[in-house]
Each structure stands twice: as C-alpha cells, then as structure tokens.
Protein backbone atom coordinates (compact mmCIF):
# COMPACT_ATOMS: atom_id res chain seq x y z
CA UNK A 1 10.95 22.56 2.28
CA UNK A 2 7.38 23.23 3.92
CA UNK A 3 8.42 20.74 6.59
CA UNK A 4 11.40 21.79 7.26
CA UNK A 5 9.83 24.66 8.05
CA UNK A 6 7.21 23.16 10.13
CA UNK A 7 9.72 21.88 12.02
CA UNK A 8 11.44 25.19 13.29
CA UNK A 9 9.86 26.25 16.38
CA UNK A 10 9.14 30.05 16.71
CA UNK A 11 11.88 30.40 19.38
CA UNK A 12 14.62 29.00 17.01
CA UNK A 13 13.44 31.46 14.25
CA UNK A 14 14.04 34.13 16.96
CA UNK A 15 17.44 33.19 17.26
CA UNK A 16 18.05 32.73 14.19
CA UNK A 17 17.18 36.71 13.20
CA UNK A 18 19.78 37.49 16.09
CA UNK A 19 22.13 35.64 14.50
CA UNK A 20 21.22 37.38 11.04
CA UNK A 21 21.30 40.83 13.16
CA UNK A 22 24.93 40.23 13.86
CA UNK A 23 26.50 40.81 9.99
CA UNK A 24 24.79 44.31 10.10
CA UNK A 25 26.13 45.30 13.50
CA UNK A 26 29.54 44.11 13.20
CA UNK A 27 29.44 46.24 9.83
CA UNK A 28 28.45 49.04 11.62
CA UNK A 29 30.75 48.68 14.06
CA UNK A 30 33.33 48.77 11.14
CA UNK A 31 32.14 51.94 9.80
CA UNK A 32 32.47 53.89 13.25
CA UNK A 33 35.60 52.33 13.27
CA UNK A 34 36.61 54.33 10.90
CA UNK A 35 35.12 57.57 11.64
CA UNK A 36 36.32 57.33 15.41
CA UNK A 37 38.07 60.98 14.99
CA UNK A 38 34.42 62.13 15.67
CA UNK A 39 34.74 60.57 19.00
CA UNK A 40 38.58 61.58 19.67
CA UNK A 41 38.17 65.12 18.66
CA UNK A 42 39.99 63.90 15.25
CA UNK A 43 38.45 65.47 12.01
CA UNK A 44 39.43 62.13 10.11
CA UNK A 45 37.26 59.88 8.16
CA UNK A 46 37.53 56.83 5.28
CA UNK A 47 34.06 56.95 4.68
CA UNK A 48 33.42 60.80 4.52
CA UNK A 49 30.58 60.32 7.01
CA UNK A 50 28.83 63.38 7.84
CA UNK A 51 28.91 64.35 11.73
CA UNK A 52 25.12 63.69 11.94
CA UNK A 53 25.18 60.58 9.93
CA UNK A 54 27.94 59.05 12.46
CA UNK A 55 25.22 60.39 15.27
CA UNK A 56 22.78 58.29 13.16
CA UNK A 57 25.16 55.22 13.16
CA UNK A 58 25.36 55.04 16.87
CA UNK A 59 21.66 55.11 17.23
CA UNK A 60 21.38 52.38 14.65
CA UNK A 61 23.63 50.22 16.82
CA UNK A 62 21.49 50.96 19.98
CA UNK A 63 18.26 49.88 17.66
CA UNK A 64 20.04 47.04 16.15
CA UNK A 65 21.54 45.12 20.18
CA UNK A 66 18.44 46.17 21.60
CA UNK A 67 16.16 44.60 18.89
CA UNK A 68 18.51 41.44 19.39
CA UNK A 69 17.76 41.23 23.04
CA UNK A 70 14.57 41.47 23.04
CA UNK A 71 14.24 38.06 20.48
CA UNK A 72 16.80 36.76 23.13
CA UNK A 73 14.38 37.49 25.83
CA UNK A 74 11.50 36.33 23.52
CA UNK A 75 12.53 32.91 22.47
CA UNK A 76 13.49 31.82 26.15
CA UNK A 77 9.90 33.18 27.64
CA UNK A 78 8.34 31.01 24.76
CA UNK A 79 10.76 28.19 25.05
CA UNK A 80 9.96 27.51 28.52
CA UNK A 81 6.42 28.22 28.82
CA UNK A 82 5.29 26.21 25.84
CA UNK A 83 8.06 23.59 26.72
CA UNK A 84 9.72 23.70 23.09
CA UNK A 85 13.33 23.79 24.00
CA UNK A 86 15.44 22.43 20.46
CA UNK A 87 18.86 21.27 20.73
CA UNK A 88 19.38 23.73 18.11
CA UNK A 89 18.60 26.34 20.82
CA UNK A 90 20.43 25.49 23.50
CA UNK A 91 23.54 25.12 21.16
CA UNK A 92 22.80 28.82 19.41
CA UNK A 93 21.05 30.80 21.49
CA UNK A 94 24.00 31.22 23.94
CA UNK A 95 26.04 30.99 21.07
CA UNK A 96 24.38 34.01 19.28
CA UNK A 97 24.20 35.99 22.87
CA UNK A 98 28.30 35.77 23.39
CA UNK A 99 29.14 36.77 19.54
CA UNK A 100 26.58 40.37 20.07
CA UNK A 101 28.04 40.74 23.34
CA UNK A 102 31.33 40.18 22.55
CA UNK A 103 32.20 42.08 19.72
CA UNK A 104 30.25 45.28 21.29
CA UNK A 105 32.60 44.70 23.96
CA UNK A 106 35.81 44.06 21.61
CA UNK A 107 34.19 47.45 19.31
CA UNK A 108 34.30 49.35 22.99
CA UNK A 109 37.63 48.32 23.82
CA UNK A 110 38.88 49.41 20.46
CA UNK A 111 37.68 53.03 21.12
CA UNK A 112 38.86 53.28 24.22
CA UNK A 113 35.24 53.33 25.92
CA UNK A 114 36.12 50.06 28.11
CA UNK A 115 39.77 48.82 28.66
CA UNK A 116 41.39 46.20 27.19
CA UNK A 117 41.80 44.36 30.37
CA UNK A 118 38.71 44.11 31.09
CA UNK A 119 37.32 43.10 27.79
CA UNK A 120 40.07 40.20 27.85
CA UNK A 121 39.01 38.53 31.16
CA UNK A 122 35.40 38.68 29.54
CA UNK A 123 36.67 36.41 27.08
CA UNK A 124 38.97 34.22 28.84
CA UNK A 125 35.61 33.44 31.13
CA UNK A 126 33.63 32.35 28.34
CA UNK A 127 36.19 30.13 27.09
CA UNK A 128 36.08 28.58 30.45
CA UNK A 129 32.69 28.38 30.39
CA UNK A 130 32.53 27.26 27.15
CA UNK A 131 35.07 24.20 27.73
CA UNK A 132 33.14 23.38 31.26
CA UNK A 133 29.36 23.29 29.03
CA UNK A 134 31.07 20.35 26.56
CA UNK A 135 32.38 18.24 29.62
CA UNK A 136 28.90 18.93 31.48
CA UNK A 137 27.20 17.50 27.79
CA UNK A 138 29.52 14.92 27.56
CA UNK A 139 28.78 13.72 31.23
CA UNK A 140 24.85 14.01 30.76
CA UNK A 141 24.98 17.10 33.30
CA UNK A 142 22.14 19.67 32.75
CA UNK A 143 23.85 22.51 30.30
CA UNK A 144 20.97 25.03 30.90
CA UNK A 145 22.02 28.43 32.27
CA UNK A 146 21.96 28.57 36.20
CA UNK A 147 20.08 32.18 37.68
CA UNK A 148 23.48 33.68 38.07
CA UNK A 149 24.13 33.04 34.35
CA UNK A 150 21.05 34.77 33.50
CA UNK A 151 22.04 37.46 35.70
CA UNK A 152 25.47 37.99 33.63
CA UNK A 153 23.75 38.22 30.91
CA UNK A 154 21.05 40.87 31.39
CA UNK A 155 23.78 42.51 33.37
CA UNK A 156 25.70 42.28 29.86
CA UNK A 157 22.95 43.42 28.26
CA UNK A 158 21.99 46.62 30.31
CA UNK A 159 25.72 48.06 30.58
CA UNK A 160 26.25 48.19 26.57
CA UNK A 161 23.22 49.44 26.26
CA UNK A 162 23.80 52.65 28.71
CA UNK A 163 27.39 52.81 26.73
CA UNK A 164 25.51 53.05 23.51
CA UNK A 165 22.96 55.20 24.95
CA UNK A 166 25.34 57.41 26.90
CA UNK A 167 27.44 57.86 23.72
CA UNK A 168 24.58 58.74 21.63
CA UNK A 169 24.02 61.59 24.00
CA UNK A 170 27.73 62.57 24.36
CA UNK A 171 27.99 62.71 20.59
CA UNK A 172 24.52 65.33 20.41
CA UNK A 173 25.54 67.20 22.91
CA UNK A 174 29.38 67.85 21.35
CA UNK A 175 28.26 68.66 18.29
CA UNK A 176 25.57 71.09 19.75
CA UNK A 177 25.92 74.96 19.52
CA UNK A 178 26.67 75.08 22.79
CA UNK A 179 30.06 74.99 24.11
CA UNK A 180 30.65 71.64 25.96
CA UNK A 181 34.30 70.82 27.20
CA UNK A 182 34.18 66.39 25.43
CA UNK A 183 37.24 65.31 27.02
CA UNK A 184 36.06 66.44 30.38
CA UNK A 185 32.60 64.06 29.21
CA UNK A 186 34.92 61.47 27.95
CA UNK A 187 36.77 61.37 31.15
CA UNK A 188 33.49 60.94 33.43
CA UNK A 189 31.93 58.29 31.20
CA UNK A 190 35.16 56.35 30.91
CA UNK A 191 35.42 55.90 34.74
CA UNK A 192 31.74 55.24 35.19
CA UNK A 193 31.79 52.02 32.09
CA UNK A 194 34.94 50.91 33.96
CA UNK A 195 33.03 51.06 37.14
CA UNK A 196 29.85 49.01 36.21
CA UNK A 197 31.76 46.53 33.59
CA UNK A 198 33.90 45.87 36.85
CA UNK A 199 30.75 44.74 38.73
CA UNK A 200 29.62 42.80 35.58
CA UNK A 201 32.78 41.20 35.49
CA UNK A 202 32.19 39.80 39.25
CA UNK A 203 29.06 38.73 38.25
CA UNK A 204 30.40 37.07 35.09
CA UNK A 205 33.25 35.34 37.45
CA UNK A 206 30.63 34.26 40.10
CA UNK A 207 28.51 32.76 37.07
CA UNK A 208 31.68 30.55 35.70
CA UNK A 209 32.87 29.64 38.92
CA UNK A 210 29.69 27.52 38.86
CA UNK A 211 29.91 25.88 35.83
CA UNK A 212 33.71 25.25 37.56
CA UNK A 213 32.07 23.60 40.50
CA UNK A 214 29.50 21.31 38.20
CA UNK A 215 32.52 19.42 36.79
CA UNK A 216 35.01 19.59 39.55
CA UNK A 217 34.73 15.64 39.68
CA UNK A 218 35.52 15.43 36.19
CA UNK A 219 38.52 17.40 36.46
CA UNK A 220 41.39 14.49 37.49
CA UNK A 221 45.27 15.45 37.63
CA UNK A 222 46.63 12.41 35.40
C-alpha cells in the first residue's frame, strides 16, 4: 500500500481531490435544484431551506469550483515544471475538468441562467473533441491540450465563476430590506451570461476545430 502510494505523483493526487470535489457539488447542485423558487420569485421548497441557508448554498458552490480550479491549475504548473506528467493525468485531468464544467453548465441551463442551446453545443464539442483525442492516441499524435484549449478552459472557468458570483450577489441583494425590482436583475444578468458564454462558445469551437485539423488525414470516406 505504501508504494502504491509512493507511486502517485502530487499532481495526480490533485486531480484526484477534484474528482472527489465533484459528488459534493453535484449534490449541491441538487439541493438548489430544489429550492429554485428562491430564484424564480417562487416560495416553494422540498428541503425547507431557509432563504439565507440557500444564500449559503450558492456561496458553497462558488468555494467548492473555485477550490477545484485552482488544484486544476496546480497539478499542470507542477506537472510540467518538474516533468511528472502520468498517463493517469492526461486521461483524468481533462476528464475531471469537463464533468465540473459541465454539469455547472447543465445546473445553469436548468435554471434558466444560460440557455439550453447553448449548453448543448458545449457538449456536442466535447464529444467531438473527445472522439478526435482517441484517434490522435491511437495514431501516436501528441494528445496534450494546444494554447487555444487552455484558453477554453480558463475561459470556462472565469464565466461560471462570475455566474456563481453574480448570483450570490443577486440573491443578497433580493432578499435585502431594500426594495429591488429581481426580474428586472434577472433580465440584465441573463443577457450578459448569454453574451460571454457566446464568446466562450467561439473559443470552445476554434479550440475543436483544431483537434479537427490534427486528424483530418485520418478521416477517409470508405
């Protein structure tokens, strides 16, 4: 057991916590789920959550993606400059990144935060991406992620963030004593997600498009 220990580097230990952050966000997500009449103006609940407590929850959620970035971040700084890079890591470490990121983006789309649409051609590219990585390891081609790839994904990263963020504010600032007018907030933060998800989503594109172009050759009409 000690050297199977030994043997995990510290950057697969990172991912591995993301991967063990992602039971406790995707339960979250559950719960304000099921308390979304705080968000739609709805007084219903399953869980009987207090107004502040589902404040709370969206705070936690913040904590728990940005916590799971930052090992992200972490384990490729230390994977590259100590030259440790595991085939356990490049198979779960993207892996890990595209299950957070794509179940905050399925939990927006459920609320209504981000449309459906958009959410959908999120996934649809990562399948494609996905399917283009196992022909580029099957052919020996370099899997790594190129700088536009990167780019998607801190681009990812940033715009849930400022939706988390942005609704942790909305939701204080409702439930204030002052009188605030929440669809009029709703309204304005709806078009502004749709606005920079729609950039991401060029970015995301431009980022597949070159995995696309990697195995063109390998791509023969039979």
């Amino acid at each position: 057991m000690k050297n199977f220990f030994n043997k995990i580097s510290i950057p697969n230990w990172l991912t591995i916590l993301r991967m063990v952050l992602i039971l406790p966000l995707i339960i979250i997500f559950g719960i304000a789920i099921s308390n979304v009449g705080y968000i739609t103006g709805e007084n219903f609940n399953y869980f009987f959550m207090k107004k502040t407590s589902y404040i709370h929850l969206w705070l936690g959620m913040l904590l728990i993606f940005v916590i799971a970035m930052i090992t992200d971040f972490l384990d490729g700084y230390i994977a590259r400059k100590y030259k440790s890079t595991t085939s356990f890591g490049k198979l779960f470490d993207p892996l890990a990144d595209k299950i957070i990121i794509t179940s905050s983006l399925i939990f927006f789309a459920i609320l209504g935060i981000l449309r459906y649409e958009l959410v959908v051609l999120f996934v649809i590219r990562d399948l494609i991406v996905d399917g283009s990585r196992i022909i580029m390891a099957k052919n020996n081609l370099d899997i790594k992620a190129s700088i536009w790839g990167k780019i998607k994904t801190f681009s990812q990263t940033i715009g849930i963030i400022v939706i988390f963020l942005s609704f942790y504010i909305y939701l204080n600032v409702i439930y204030a004593d002052h009188p605030v007018n929440p669809l009029k907030i709703q309204e304005n933060l709806f078009i502004i997600n749709q606005v920079i998800f729609s950039i991401i989503l060029l970015i995301s594109i431009i980022s597949g498009a070159q995995y696309m172009w990697k195995i063109r050759k390998f791509l023969k009409l039979k």
